[in-house]
PDB file of N, CA and C in Angstrom:
ATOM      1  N   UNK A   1       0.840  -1.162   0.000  1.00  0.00           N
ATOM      2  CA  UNK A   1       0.000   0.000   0.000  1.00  0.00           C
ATOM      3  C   UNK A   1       0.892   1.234   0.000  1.00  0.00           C
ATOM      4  N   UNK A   2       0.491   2.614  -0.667  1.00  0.00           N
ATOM      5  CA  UNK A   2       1.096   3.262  -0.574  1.00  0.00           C
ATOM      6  C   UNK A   2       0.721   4.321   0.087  1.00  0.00           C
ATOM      7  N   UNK A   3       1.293   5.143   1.073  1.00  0.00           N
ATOM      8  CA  UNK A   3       0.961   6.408   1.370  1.00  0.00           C
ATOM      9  C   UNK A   3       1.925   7.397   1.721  1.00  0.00           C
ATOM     10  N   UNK A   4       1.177   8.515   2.037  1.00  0.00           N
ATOM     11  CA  UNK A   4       2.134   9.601   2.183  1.00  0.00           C
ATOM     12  C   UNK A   4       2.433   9.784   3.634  1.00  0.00           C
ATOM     13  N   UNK A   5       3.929  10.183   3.557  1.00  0.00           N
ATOM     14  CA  UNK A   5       3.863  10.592   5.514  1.00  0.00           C
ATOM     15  C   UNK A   5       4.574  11.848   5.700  1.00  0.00           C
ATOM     16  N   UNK A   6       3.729  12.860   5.109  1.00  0.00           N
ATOM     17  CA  UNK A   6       3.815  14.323   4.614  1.00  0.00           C
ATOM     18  C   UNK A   6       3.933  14.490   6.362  1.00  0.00           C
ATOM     19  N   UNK A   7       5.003  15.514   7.247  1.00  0.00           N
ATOM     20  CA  UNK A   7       4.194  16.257   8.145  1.00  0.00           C
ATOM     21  C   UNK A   7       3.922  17.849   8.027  1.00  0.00           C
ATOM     22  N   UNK A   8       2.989  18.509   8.625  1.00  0.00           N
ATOM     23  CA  UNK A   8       2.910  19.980   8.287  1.00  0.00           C
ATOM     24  C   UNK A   8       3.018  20.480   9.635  1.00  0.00           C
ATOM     25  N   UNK A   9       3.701  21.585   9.668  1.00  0.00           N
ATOM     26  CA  UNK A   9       3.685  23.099  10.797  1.00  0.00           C
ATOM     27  C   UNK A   9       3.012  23.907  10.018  1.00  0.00           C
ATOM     28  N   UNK A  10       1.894  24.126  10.568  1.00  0.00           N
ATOM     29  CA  UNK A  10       1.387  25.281   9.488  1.00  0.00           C
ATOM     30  C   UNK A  10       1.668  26.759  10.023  1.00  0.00           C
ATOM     31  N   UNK A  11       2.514  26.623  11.070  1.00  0.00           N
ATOM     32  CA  UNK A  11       3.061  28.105  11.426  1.00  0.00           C
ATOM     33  C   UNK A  11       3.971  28.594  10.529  1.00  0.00           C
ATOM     34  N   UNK A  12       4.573  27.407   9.647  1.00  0.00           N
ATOM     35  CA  UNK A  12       5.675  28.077   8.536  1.00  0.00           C
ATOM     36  C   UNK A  12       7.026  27.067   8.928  1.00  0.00           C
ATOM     37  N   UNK A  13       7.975  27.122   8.094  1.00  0.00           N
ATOM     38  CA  UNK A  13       9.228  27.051   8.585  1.00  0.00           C
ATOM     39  C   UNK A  13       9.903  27.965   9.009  1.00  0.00           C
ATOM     40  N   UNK A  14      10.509  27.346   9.843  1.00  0.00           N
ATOM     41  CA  UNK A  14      11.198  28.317  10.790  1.00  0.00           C
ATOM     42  C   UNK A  14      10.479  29.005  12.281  1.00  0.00           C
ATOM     43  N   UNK A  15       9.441  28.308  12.133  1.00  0.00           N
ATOM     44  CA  UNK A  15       7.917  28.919  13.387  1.00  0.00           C
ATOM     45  C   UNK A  15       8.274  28.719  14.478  1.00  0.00           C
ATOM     46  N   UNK A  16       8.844  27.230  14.714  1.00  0.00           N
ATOM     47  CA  UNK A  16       8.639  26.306  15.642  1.00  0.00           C
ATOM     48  C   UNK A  16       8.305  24.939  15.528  1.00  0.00           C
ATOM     49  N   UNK A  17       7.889  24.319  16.700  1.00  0.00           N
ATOM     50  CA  UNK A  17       7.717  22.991  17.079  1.00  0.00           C
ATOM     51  C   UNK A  17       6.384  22.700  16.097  1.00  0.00           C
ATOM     52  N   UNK A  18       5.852  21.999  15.354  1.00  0.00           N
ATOM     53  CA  UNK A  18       4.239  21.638  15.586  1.00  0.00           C
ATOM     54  C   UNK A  18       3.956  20.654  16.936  1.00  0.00           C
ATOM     55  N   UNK A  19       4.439  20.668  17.460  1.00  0.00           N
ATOM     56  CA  UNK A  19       3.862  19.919  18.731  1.00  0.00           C
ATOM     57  C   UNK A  19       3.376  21.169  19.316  1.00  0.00           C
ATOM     58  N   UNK A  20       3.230  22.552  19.172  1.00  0.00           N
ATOM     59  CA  UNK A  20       2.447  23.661  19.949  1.00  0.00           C
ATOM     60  C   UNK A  20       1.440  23.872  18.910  1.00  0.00           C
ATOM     61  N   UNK A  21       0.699  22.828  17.823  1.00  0.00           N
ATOM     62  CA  UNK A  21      -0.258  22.878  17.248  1.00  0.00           C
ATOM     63  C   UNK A  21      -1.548  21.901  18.063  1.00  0.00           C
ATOM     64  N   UNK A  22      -3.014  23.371  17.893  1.00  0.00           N
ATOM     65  CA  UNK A  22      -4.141  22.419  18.650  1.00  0.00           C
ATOM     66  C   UNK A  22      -4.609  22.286  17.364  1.00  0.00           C
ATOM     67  N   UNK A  23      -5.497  20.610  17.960  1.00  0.00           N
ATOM     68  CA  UNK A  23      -5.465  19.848  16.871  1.00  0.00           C
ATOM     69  C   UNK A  23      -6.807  18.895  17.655  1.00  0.00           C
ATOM     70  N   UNK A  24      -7.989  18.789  16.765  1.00  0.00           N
ATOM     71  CA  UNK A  24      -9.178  18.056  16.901  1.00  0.00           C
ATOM     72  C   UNK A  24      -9.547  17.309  15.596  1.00  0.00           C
ATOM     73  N   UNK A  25      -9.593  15.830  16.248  1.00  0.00           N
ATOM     74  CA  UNK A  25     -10.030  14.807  15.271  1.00  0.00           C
ATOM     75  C   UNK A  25     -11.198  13.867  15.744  1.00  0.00           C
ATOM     76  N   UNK A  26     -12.295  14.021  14.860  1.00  0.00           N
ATOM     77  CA  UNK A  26     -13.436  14.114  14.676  1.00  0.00           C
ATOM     78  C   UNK A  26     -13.613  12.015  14.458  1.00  0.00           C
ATOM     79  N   UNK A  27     -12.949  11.588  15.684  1.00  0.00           N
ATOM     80  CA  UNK A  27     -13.078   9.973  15.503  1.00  0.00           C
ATOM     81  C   UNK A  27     -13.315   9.317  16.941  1.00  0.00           C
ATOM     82  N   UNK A  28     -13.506   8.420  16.667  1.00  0.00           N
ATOM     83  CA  UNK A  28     -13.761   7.722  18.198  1.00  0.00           C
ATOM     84  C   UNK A  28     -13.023   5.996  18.190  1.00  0.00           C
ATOM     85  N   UNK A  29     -12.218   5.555  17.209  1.00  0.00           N
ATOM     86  CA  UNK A  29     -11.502   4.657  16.929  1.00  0.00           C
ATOM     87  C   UNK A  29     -10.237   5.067  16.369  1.00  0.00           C
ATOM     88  N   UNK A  30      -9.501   4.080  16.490  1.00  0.00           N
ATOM     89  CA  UNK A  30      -7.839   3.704  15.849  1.00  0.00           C
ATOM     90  C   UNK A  30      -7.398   2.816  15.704  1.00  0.00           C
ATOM     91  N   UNK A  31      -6.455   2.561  14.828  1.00  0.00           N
ATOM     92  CA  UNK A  31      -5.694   1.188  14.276  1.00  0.00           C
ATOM     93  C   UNK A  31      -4.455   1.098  15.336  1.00  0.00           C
ATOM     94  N   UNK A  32      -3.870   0.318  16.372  1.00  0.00           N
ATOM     95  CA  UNK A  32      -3.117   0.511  16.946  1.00  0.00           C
ATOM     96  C   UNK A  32      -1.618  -0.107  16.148  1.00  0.00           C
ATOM     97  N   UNK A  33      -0.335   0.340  16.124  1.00  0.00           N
ATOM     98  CA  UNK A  33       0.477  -0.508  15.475  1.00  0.00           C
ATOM     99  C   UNK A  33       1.451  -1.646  16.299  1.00  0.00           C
ATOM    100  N   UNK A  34       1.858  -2.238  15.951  1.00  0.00           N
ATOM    101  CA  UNK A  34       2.979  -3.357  16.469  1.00  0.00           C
ATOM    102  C   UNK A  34       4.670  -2.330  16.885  1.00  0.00           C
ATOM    103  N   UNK A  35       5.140  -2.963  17.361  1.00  0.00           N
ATOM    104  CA  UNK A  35       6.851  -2.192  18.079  1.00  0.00           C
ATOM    105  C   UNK A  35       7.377  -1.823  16.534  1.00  0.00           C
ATOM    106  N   UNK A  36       7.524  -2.595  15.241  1.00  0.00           N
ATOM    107  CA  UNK A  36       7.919  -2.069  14.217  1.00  0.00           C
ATOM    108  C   UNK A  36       6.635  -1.156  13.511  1.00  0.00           C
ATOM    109  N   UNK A  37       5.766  -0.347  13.952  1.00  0.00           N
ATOM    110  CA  UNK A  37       4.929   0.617  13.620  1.00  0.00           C
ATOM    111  C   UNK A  37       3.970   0.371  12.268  1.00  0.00           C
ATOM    112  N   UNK A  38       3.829  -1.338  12.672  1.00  0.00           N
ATOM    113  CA  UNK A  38       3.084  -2.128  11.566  1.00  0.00           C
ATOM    114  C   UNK A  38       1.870  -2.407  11.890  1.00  0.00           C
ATOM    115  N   UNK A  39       0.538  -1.938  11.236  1.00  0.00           N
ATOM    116  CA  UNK A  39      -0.712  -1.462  12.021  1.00  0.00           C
ATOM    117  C   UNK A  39      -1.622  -2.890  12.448  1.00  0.00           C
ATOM    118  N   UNK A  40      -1.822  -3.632  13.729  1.00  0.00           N
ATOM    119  CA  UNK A  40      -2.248  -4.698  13.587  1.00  0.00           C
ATOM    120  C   UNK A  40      -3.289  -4.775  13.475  1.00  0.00           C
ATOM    121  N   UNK A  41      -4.515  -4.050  12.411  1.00  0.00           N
ATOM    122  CA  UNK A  41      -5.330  -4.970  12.165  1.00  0.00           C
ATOM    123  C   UNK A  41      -6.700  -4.457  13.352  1.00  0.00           C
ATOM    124  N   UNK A  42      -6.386  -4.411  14.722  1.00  0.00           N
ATOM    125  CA  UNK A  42      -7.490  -3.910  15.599  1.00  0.00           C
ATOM    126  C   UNK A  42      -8.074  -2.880  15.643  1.00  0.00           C
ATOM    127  N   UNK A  43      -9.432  -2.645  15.563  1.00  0.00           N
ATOM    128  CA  UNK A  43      -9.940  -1.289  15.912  1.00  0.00           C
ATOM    129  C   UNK A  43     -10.174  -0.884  16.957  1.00  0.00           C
ATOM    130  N   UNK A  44      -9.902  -0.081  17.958  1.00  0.00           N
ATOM    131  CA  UNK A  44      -9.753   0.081  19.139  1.00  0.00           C
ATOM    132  C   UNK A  44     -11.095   1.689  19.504  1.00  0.00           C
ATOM    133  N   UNK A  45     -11.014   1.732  20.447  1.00  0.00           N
ATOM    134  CA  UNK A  45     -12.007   2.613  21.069  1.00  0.00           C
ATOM    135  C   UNK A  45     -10.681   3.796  21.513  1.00  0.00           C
ATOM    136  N   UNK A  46     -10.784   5.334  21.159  1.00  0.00           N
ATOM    137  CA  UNK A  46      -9.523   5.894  21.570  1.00  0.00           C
ATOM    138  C   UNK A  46     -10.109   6.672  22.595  1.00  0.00           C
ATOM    139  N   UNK A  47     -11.362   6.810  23.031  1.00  0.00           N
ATOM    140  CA  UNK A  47     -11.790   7.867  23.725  1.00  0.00           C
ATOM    141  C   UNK A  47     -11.123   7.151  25.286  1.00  0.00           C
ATOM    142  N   UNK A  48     -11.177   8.805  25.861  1.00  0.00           N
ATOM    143  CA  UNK A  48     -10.483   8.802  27.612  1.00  0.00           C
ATOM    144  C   UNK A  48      -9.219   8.076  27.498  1.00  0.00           C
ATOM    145  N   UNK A  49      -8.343   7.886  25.789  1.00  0.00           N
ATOM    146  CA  UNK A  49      -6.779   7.919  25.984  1.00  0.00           C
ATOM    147  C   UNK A  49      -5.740   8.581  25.453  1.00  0.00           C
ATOM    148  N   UNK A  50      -4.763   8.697  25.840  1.00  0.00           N
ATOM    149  CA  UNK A  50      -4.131  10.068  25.274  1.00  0.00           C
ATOM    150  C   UNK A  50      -4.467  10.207  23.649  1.00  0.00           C
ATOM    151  N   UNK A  51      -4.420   9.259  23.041  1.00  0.00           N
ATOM    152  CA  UNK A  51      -4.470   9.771  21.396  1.00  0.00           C
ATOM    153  C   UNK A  51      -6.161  10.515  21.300  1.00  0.00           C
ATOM    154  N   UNK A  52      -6.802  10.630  22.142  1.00  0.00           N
ATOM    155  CA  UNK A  52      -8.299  10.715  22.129  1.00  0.00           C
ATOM    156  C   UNK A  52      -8.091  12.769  22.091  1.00  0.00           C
ATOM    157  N   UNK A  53      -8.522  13.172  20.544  1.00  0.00           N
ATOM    158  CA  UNK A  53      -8.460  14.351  20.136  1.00  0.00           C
ATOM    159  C   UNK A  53      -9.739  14.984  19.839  1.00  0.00           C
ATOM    160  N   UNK A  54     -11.101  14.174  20.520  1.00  0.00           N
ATOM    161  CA  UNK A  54     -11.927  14.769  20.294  1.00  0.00           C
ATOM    162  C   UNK A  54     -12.771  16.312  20.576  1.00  0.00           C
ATOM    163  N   UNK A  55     -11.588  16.792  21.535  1.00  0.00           N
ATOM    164  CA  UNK A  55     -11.738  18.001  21.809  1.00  0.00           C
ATOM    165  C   UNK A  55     -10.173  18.290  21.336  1.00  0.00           C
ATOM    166  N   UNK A  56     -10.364  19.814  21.103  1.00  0.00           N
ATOM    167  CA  UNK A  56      -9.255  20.371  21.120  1.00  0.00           C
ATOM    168  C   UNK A  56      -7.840  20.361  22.233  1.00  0.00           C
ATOM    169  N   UNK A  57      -6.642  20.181  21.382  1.00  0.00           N
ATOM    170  CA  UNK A  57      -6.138  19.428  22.645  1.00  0.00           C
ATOM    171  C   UNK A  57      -4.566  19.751  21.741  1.00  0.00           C
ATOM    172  N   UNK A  58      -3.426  20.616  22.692  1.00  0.00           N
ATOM    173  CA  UNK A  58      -2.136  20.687  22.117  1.00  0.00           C
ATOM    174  C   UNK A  58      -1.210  18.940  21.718  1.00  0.00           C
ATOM    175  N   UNK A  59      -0.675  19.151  20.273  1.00  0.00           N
ATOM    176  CA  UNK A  59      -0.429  18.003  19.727  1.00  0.00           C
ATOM    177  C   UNK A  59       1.146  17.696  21.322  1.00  0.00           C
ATOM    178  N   UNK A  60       1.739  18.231  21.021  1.00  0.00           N
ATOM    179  CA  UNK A  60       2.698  18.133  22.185  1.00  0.00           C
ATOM    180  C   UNK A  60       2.524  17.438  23.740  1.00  0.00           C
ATOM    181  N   UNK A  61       0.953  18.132  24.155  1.00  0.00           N
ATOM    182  CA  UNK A  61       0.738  17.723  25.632  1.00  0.00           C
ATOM    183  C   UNK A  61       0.544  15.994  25.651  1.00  0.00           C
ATOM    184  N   UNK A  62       0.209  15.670  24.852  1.00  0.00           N
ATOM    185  CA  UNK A  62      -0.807  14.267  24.533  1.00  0.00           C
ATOM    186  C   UNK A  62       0.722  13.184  24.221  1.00  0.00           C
ATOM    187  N   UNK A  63       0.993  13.404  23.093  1.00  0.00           N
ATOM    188  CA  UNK A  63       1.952  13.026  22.293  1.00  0.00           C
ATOM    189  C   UNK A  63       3.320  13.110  22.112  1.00  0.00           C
ATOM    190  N   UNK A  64       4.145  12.045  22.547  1.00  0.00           N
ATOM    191  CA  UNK A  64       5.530  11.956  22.537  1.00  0.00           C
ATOM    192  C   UNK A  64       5.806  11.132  21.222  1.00  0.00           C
ATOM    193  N   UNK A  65       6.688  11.992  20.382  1.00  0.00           N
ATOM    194  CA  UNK A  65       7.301  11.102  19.194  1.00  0.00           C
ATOM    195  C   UNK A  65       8.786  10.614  18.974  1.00  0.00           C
ATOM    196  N   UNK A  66       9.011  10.328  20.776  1.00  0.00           N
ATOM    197  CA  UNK A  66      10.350   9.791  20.706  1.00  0.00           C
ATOM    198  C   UNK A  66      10.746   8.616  19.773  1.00  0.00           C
ATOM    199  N   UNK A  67       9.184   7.965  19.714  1.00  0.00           N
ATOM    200  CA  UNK A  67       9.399   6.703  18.757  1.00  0.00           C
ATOM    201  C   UNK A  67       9.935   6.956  17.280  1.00  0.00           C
ATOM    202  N   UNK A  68       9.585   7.866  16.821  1.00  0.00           N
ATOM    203  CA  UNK A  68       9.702   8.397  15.330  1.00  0.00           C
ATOM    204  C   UNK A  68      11.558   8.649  15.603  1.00  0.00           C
ATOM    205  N   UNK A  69      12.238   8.898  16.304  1.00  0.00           N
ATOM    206  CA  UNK A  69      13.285   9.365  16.375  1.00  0.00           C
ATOM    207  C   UNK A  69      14.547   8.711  16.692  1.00  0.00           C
ATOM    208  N   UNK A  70      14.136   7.027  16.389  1.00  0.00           N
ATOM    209  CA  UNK A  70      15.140   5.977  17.043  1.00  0.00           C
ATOM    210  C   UNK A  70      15.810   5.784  15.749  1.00  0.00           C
TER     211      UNK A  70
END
């Protein structure tokens, strides 16, 4: 499958972090992935856990992407 794994700051380059971007997503499920970030397959319930963006909510406070950085 192919996709894109575009990220955006829409403050610009040079702005800053986007982790000081608020950010609401309009879902109540997620695909969770495996340790190699390979999506297994489950649909999960995200509400009352950190990925749970159904209110407005700083991408930073919620979200650590130390994983992205190994």
């Amino acid at each position: 499958m192919l996709t894109n794994h575009a990220y955006w700051n829409l403050g610009g380059e040079g702005s800053g972090s986007a982790l000081d971007h608020q950010l609401t997503i309009n879902s109540d499920f997620f695909v969770p992935v495996n340790a190699e970030a390979i999506p297994t397959g489950e649909i999960l319930n995200c509400r009352n856990k950190v990925i749970d963006f159904s209110s407005p909510a700083l991408v930073g406070e919620r979200l650590s992407f130390s994983f992205w950085l190994r």
